[in-house]
N, C-alpha and C. Protein backbone atom coordinates (compact mmCIF):
# COMPACT_ATOMS: atom_id res chain seq x y z
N UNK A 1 -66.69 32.81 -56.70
CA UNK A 1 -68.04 33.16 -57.09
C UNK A 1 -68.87 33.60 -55.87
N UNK A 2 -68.86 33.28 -54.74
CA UNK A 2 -69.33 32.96 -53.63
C UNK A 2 -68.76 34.40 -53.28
N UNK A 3 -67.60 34.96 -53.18
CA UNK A 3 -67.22 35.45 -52.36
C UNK A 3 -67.69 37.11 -53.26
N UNK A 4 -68.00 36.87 -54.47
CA UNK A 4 -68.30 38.30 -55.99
C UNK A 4 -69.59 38.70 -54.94
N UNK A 5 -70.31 37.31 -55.07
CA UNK A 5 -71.99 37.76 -54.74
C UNK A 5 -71.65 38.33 -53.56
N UNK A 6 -71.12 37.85 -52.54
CA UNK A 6 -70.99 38.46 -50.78
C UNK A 6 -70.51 39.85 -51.11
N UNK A 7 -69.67 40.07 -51.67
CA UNK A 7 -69.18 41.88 -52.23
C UNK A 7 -70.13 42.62 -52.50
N UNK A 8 -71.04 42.51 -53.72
CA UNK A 8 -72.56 42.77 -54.36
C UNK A 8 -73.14 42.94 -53.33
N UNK A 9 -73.54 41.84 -52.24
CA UNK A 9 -74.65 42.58 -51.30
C UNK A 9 -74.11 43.30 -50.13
N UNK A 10 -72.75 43.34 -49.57
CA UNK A 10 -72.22 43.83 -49.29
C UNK A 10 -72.25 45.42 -49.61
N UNK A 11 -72.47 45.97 -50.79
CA UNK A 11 -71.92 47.23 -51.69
C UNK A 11 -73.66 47.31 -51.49
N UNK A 12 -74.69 46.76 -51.65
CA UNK A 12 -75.88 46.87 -51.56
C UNK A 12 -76.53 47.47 -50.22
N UNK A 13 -76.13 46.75 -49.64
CA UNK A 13 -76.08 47.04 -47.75
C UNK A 13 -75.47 48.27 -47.54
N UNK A 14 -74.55 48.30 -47.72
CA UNK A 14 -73.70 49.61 -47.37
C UNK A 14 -74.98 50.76 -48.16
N UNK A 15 -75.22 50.50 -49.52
CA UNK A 15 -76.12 51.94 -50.03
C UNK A 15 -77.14 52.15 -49.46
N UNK A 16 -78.21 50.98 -48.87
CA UNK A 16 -79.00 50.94 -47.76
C UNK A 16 -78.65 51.49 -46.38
N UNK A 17 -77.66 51.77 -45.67
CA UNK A 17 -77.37 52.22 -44.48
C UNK A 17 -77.33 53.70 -44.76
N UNK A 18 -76.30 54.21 -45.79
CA UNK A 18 -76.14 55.25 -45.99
C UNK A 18 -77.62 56.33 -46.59
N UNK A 19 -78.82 55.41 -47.01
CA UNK A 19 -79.56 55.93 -47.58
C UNK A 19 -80.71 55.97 -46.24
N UNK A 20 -80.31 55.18 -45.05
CA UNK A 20 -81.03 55.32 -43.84
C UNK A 20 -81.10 56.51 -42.71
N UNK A 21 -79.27 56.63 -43.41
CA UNK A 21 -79.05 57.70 -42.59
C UNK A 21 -79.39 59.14 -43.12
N UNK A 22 -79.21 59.40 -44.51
CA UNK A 22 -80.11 60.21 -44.87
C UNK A 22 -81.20 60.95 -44.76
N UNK A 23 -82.22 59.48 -44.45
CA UNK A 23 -83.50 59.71 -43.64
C UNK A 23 -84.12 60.27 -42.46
N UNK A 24 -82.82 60.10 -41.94
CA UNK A 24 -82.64 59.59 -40.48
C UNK A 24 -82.41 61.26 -40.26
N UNK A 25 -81.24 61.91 -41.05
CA UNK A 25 -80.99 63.21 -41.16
C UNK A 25 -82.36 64.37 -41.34
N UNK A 26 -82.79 64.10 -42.19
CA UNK A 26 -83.75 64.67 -42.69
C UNK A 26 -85.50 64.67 -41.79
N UNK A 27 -85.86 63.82 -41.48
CA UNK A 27 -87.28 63.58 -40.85
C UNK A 27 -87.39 63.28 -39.34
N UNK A 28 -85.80 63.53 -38.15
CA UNK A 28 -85.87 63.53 -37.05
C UNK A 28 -86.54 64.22 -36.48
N UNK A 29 -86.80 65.31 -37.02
CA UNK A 29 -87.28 66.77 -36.16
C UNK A 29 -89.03 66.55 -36.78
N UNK A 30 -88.82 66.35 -37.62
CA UNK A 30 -90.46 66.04 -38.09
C UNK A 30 -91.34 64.83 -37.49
N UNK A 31 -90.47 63.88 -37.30
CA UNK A 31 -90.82 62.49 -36.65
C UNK A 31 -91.26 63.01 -34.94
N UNK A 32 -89.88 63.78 -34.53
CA UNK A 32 -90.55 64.15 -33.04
C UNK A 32 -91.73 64.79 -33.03
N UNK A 33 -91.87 65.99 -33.59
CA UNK A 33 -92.61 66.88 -34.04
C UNK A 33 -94.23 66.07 -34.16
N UNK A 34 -93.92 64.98 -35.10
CA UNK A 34 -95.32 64.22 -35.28
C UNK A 34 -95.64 63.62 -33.99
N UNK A 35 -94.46 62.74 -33.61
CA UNK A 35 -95.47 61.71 -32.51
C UNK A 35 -95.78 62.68 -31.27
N UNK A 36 -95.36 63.99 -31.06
CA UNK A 36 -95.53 65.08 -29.90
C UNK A 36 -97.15 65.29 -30.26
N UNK A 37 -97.60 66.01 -31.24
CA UNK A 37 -98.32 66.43 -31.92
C UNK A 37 -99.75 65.01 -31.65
N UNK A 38 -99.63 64.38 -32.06
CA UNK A 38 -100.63 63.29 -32.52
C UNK A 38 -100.44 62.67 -30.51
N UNK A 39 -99.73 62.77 -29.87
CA UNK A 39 -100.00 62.74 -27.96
C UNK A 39 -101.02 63.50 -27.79
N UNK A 40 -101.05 64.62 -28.41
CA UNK A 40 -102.14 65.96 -27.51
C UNK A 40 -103.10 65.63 -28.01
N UNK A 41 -103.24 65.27 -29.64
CA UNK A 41 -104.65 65.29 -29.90
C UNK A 41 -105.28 64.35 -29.58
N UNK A 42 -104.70 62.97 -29.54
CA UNK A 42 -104.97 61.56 -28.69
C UNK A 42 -105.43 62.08 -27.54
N UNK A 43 -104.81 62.89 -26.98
CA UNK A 43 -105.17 63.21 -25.32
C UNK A 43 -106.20 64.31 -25.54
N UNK A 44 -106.72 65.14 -26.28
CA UNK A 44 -107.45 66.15 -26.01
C UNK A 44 -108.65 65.66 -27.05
N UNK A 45 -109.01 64.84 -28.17
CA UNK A 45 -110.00 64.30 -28.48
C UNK A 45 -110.34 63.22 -27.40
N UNK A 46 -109.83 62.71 -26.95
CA UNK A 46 -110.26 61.90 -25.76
C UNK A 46 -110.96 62.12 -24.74
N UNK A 47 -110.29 63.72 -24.35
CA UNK A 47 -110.97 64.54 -23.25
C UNK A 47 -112.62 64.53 -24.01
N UNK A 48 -112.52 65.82 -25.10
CA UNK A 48 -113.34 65.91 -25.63
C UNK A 48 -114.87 64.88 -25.83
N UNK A 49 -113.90 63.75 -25.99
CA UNK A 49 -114.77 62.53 -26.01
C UNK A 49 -116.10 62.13 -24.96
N UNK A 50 -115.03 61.92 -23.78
CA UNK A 50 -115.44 61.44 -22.49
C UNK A 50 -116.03 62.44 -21.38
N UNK A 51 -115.16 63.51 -21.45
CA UNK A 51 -115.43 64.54 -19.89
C UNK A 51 -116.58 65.53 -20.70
N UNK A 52 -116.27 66.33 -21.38
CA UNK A 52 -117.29 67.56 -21.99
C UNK A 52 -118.70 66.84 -22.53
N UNK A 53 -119.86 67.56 -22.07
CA UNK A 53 -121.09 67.33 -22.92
C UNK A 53 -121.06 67.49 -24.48
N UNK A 54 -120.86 66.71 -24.86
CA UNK A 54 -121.03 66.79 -26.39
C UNK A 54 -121.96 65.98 -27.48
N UNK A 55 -122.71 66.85 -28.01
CA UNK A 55 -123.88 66.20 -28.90
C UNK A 55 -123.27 65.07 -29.48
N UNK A 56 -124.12 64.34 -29.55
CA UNK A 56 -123.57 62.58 -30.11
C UNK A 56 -123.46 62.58 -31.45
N UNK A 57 -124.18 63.35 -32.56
CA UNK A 57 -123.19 63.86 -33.58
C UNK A 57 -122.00 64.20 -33.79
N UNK A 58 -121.65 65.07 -32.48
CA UNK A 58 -120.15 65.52 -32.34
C UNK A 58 -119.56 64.01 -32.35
N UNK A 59 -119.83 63.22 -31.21
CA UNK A 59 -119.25 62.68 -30.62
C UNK A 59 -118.88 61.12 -31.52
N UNK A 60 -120.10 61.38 -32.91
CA UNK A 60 -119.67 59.97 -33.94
C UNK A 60 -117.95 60.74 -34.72
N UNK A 61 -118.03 61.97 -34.83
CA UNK A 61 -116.92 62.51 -35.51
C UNK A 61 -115.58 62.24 -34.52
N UNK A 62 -115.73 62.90 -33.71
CA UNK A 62 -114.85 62.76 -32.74
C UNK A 62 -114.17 60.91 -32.43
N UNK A 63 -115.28 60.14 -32.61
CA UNK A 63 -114.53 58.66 -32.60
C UNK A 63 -113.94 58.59 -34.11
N UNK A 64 -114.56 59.03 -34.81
CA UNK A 64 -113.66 58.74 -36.09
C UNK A 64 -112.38 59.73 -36.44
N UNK A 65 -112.46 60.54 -35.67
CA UNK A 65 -111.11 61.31 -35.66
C UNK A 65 -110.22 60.61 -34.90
N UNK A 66 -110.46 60.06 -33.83
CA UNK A 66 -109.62 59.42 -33.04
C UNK A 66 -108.82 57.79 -33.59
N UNK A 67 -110.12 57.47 -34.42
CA UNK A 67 -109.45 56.01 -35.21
C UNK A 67 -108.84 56.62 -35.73
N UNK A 68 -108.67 57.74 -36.32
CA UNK A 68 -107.57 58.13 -37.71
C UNK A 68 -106.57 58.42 -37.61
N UNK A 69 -106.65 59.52 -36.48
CA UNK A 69 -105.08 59.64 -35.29
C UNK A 69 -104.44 58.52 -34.98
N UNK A 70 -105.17 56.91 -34.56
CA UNK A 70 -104.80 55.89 -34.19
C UNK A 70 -104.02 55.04 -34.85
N UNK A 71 -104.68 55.31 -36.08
CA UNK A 71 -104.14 54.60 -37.44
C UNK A 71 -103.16 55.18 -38.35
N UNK A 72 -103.14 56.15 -37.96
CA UNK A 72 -101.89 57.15 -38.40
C UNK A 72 -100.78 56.88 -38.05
N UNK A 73 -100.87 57.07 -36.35
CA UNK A 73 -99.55 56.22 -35.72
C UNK A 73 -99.18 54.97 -35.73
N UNK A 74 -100.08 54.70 -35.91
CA UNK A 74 -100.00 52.81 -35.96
C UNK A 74 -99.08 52.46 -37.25
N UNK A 75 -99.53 52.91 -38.15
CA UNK A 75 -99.31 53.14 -39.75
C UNK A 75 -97.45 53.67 -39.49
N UNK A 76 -97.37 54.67 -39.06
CA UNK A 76 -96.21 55.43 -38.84
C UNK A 76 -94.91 55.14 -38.32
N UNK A 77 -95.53 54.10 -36.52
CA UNK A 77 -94.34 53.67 -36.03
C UNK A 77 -94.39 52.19 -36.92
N UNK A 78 -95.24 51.59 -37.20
CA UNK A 78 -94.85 50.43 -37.72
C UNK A 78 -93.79 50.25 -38.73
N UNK A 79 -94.02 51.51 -39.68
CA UNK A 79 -92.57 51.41 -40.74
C UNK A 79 -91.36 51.57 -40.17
N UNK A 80 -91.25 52.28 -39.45
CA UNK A 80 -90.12 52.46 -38.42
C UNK A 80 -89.88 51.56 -37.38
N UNK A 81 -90.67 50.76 -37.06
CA UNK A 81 -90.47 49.18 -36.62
C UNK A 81 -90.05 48.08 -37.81
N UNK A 82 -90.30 48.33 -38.82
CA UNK A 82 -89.83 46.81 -39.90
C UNK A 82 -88.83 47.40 -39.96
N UNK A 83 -88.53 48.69 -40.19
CA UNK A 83 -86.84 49.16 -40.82
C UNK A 83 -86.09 48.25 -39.56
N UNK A 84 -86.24 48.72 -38.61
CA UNK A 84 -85.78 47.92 -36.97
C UNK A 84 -85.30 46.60 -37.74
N UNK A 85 -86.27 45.80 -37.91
CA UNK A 85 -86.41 44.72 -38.01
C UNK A 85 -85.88 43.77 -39.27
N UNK A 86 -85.72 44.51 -40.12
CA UNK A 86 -85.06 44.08 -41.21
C UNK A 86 -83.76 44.70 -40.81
N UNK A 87 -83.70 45.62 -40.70
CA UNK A 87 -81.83 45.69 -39.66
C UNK A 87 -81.33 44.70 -39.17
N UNK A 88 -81.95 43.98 -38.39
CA UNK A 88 -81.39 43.13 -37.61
C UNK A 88 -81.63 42.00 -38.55
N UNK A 89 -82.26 41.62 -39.51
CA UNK A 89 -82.38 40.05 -40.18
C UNK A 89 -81.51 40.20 -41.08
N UNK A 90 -80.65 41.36 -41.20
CA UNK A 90 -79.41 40.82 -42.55
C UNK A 90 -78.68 39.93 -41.46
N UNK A 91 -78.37 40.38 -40.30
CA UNK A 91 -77.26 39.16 -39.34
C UNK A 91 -78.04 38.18 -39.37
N UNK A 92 -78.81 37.76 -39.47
CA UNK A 92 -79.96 36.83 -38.86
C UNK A 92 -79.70 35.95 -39.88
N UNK A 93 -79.66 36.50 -41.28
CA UNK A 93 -79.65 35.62 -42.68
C UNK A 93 -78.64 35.42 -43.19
N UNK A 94 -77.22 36.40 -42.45
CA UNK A 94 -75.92 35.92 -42.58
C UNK A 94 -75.96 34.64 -42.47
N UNK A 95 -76.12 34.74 -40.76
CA UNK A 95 -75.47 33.73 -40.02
C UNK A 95 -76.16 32.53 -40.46
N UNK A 96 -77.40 32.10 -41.12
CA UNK A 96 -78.06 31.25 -41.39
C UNK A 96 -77.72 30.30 -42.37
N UNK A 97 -77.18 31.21 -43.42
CA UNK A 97 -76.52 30.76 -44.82
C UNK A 97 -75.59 29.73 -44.86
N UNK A 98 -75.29 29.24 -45.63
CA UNK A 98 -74.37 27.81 -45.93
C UNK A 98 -72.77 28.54 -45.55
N UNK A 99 -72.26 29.02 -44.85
CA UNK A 99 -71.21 29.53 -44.30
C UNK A 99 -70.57 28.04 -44.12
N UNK A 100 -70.76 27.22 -42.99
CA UNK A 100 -70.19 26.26 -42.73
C UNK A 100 -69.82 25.13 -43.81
N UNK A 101 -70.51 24.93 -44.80
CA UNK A 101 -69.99 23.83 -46.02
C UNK A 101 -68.89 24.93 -46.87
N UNK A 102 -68.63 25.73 -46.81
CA UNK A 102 -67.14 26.93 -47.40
C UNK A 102 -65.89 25.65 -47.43
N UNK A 103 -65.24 25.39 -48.73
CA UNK A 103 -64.20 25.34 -48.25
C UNK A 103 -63.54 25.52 -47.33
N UNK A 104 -62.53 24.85 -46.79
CA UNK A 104 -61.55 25.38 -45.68
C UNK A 104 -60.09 26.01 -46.36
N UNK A 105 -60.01 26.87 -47.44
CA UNK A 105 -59.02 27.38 -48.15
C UNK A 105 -58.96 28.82 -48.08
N UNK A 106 -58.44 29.35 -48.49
CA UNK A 106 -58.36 30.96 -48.51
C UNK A 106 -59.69 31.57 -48.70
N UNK A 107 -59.94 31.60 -49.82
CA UNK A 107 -61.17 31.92 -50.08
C UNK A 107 -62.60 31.80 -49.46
N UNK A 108 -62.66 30.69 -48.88
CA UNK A 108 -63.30 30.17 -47.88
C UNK A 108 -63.48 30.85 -46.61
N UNK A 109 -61.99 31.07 -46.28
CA UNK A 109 -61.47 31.96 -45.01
C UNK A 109 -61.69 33.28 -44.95
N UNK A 110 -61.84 33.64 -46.27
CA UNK A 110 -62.06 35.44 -46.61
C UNK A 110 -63.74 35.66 -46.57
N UNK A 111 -64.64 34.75 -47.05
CA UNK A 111 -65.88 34.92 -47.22
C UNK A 111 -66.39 34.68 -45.35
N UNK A 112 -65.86 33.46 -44.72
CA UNK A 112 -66.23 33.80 -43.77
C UNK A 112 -66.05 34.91 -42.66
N UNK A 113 -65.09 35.46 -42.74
CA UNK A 113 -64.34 36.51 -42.42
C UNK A 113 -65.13 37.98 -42.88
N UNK A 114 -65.70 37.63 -43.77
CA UNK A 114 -66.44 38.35 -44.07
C UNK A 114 -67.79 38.65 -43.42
N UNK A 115 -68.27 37.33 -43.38
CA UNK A 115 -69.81 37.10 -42.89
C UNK A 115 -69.28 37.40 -41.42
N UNK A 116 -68.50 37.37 -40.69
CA UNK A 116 -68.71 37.93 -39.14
C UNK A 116 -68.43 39.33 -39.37
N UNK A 117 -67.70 40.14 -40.38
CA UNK A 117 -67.64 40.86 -40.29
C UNK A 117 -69.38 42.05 -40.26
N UNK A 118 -69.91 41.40 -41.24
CA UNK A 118 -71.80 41.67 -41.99
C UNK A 118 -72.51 41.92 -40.23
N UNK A 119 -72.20 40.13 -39.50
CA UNK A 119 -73.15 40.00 -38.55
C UNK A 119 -72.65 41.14 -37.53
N UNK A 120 -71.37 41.49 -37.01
CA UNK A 120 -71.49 42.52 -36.70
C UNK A 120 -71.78 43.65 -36.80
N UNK A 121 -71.98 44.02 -38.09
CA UNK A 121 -72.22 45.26 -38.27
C UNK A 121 -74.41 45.78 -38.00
N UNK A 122 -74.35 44.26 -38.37
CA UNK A 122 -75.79 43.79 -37.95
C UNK A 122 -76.43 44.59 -36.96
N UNK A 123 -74.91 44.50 -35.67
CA UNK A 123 -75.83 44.86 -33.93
C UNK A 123 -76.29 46.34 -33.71
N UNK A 124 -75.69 46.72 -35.16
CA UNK A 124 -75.85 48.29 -34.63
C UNK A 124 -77.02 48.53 -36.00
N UNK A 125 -78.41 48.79 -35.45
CA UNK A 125 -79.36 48.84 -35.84
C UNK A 125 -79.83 50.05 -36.54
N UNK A 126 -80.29 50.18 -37.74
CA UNK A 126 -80.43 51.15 -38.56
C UNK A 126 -81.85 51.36 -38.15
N UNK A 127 -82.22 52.94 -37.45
CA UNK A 127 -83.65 52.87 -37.04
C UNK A 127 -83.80 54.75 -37.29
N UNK A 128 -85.05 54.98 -37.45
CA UNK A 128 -85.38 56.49 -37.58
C UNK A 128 -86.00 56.60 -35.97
N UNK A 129 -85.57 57.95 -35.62
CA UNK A 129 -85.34 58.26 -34.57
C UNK A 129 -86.50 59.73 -34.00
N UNK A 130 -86.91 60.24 -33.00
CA UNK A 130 -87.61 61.24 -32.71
C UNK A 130 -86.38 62.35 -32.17
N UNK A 131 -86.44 63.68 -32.76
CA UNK A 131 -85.61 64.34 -32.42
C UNK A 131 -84.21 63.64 -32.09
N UNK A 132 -83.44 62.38 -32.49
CA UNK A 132 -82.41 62.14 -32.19
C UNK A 132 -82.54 61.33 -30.49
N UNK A 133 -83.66 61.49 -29.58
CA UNK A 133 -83.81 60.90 -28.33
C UNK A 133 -84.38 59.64 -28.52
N UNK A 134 -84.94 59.07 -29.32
CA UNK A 134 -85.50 57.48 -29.20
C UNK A 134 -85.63 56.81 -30.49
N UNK A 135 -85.55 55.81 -30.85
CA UNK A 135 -85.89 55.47 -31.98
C UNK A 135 -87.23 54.92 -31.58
N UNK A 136 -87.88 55.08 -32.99
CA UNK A 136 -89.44 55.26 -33.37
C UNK A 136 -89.54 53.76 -33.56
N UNK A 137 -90.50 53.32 -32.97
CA UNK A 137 -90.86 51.78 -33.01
C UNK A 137 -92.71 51.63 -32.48
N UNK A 138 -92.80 50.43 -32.50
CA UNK A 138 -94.13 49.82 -31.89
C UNK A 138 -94.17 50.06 -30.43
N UNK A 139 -92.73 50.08 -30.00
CA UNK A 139 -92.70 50.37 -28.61
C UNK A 139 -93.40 51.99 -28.16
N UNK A 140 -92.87 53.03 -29.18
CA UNK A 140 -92.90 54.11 -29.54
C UNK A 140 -94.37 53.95 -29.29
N UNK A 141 -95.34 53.37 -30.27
CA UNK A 141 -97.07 53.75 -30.50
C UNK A 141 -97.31 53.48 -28.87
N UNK A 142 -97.36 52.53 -27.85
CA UNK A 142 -98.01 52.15 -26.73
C UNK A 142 -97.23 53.42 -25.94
N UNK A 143 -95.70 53.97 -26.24
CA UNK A 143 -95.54 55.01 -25.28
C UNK A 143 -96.16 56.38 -25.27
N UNK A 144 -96.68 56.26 -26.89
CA UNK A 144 -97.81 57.99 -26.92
C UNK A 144 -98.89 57.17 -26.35
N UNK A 145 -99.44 56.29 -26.68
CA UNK A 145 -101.02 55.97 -25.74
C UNK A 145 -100.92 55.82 -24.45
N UNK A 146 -99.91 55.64 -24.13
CA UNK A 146 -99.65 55.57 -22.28
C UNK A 146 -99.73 56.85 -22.07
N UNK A 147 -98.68 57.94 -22.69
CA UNK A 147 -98.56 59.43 -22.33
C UNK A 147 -99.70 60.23 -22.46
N UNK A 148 -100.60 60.43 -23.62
CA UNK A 148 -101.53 60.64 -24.24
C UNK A 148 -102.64 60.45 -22.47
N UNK A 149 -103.03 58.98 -22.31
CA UNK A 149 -103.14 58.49 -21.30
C UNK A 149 -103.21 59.49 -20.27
N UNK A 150 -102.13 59.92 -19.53
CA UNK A 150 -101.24 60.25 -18.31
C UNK A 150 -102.10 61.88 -18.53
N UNK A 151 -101.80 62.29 -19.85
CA UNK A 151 -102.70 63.57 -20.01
C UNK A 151 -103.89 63.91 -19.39
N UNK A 152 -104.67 62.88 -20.02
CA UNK A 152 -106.32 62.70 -20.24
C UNK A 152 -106.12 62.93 -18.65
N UNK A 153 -105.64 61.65 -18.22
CA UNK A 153 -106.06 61.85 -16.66
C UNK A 153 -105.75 63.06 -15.75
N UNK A 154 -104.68 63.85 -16.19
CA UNK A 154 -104.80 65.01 -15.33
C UNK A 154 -105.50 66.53 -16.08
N UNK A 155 -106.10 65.96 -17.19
CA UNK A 155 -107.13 66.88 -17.84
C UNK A 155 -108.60 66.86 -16.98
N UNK A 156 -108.50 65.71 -16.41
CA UNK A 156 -109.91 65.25 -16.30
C UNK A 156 -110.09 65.45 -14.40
N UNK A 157 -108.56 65.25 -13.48
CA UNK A 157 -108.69 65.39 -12.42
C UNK A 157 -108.69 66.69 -12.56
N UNK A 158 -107.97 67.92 -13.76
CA UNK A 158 -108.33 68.92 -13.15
C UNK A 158 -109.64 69.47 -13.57
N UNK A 159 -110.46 69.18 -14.11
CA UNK A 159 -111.93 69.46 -14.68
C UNK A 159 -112.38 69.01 -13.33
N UNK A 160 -112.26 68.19 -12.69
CA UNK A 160 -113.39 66.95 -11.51
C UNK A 160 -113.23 68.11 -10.44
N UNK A 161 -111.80 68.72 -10.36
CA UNK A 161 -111.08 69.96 -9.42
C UNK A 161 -111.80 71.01 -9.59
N UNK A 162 -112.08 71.35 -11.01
CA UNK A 162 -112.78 72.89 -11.05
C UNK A 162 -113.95 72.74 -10.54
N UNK A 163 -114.92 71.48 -11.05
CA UNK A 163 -115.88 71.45 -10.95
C UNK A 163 -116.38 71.14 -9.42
N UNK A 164 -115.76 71.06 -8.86
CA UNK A 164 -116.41 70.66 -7.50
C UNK A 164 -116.19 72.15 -6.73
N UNK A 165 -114.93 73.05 -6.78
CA UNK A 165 -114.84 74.36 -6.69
C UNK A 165 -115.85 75.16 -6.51
């Protein structure tokens, strides 16, 4: 009985990986595409923000454009952080499970045999990816606000450059 249900989620898991990779196929180039995209404008509403004279009308829009950009990504890598993360908790909930009270009989031997087989497959993490170079995570959101970042500042040393010219 034990060993029907482990098959079932087994056959479940497997349609989940295959339906990751799918994803994974399909929205790489769009995923890079986005978090490239949503760097500049992070970095150039920012400029906009801070360095240029801009009427403070402008400048209530301009913060609310920038929360929305913010929350966009936030919103964006986070799903692509739980996928991460629930990747890794099927091993997590393998290994947790009543494995050890199993019989010590065949059957017993096959189900556990099984479950190391699950937790390994565990390590290799089902994640959506940017152009195929990184997978998209939380790590991902702080590396466009760092880059984004890195922008602003040489937007702004070269404005400080013209302007003293």
């Amino acid at each position: 009985m034990c060993y029907t249900k482990l098959k079932n989620c087994v056959q479940q898991h497997q349609m989940l990986i295959e339906y990751c990779k799918k994803l994974e196929n399909i929205f790489t180039l769009i995923v890079l595409a986005q978090v490239m995209f949503l760097a500049m404008v992070i970095c150039l509403v920012g400029f906009q923000l801070l360095l240029v004279d801009t009427p403070t009308s402008k400048k209530a829009s301009l913060v609310l454009n920038l929360c929305g950009v913010l929350c966009q990504l936030l919103m964006f890598t986070y799903s692509c952080d739980d996928l991460m993360r629930q990747s890794v908790n099927v091993g997590n909930a393998s290994f947790s499970g009543p494995w050890p009270i199993l019989p010590m009989n065949e059957a017993g031997a096959t189900v556990r045999k099984n479950l190391l087989i699950i937790i390994m497959r565990s390590h290799k993490i089902c994640c959506i990816t940017a152009g195929k170079f990184f997978p998209v995570s939380l790590q991902t959101f702080t590396g466009v606000l760092s880059t984004a970042m890195s922008y602003f500042t040489l937007l702004r040393n070269t404005s400080l450059d013209a302007t003293n010219s």
